[in-house]
Protein backbone atom coordinates (compact mmCIF):
# COMPACT_ATOMS: atom_id res chain seq x y z
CA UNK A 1 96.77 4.51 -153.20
CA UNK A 2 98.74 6.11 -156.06
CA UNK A 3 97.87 8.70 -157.31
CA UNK A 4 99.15 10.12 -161.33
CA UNK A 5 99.35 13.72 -162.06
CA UNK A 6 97.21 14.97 -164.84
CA UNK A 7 99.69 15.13 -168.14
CA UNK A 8 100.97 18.32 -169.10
CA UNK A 9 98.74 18.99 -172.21
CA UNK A 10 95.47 18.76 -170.24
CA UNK A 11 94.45 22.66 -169.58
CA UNK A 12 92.65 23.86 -166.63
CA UNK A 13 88.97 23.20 -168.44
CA UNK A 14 90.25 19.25 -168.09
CA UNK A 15 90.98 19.77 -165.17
CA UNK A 16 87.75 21.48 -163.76
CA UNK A 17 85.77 18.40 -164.98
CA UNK A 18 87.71 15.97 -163.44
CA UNK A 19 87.25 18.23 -160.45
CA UNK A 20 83.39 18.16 -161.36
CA UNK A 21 83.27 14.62 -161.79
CA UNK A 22 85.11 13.89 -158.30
CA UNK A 23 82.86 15.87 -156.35
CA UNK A 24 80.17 14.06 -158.03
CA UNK A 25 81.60 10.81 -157.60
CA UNK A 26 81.71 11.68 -153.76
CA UNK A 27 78.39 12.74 -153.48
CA UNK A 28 77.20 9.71 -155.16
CA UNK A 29 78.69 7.34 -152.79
CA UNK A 30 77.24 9.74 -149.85
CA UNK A 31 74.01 9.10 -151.48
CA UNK A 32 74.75 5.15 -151.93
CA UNK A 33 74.99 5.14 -147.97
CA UNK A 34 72.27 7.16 -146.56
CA UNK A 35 70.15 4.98 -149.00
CA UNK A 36 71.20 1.96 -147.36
CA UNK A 37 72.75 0.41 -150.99
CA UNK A 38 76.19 -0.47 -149.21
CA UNK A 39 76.78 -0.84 -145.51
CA UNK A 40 79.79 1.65 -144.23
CA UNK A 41 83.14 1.94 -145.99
CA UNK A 42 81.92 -1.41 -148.25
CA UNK A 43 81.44 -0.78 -152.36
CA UNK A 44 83.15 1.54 -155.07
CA UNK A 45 81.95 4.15 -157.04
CA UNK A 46 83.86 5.07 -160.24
CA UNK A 47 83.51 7.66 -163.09
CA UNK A 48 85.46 8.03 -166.24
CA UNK A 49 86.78 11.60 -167.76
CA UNK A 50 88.12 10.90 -171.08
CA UNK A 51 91.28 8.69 -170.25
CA UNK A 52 91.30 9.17 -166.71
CA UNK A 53 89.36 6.61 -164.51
CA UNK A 54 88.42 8.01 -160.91
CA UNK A 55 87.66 5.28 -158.41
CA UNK A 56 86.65 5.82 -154.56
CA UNK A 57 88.52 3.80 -152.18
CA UNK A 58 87.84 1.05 -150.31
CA UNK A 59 87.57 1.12 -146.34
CA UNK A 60 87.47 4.87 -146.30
CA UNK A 61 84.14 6.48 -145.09
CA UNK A 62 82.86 8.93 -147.76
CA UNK A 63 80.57 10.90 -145.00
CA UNK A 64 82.00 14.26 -143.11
């Protein structure tokens, strides 16, 4: 996976809610497994911060 850097103009509030919005993205695809909606490491979950698009990956377990 390749990852971008945020751009230089973004300040650290930017930044804190694309932390924000990762951890929630993670504990939303915790959630989509212990609710049986997807089976393992199958499905995405993805969130949008302004121009930035985060996207879980595939094949990697979101549990531990």
């Amino acid at each position: 996976m390749t990852t971008k850097p945020l751009e230089p103009e973004r300040g650290g509030d930017a930044r804190e809610e694309i932390r924000a919005a990762w951890d929630a993205l993670v504990a939303t695809a915790r959630r989509t497994v212990t609710e049986g909606l997807v089976v393992g490491t199958s499905g995405n979950v993805s969130v949008r911060v302004g121009d930035t698009v985060l996207v879980t990956p595939s094949g990697c377990p979101t549990t531990g």
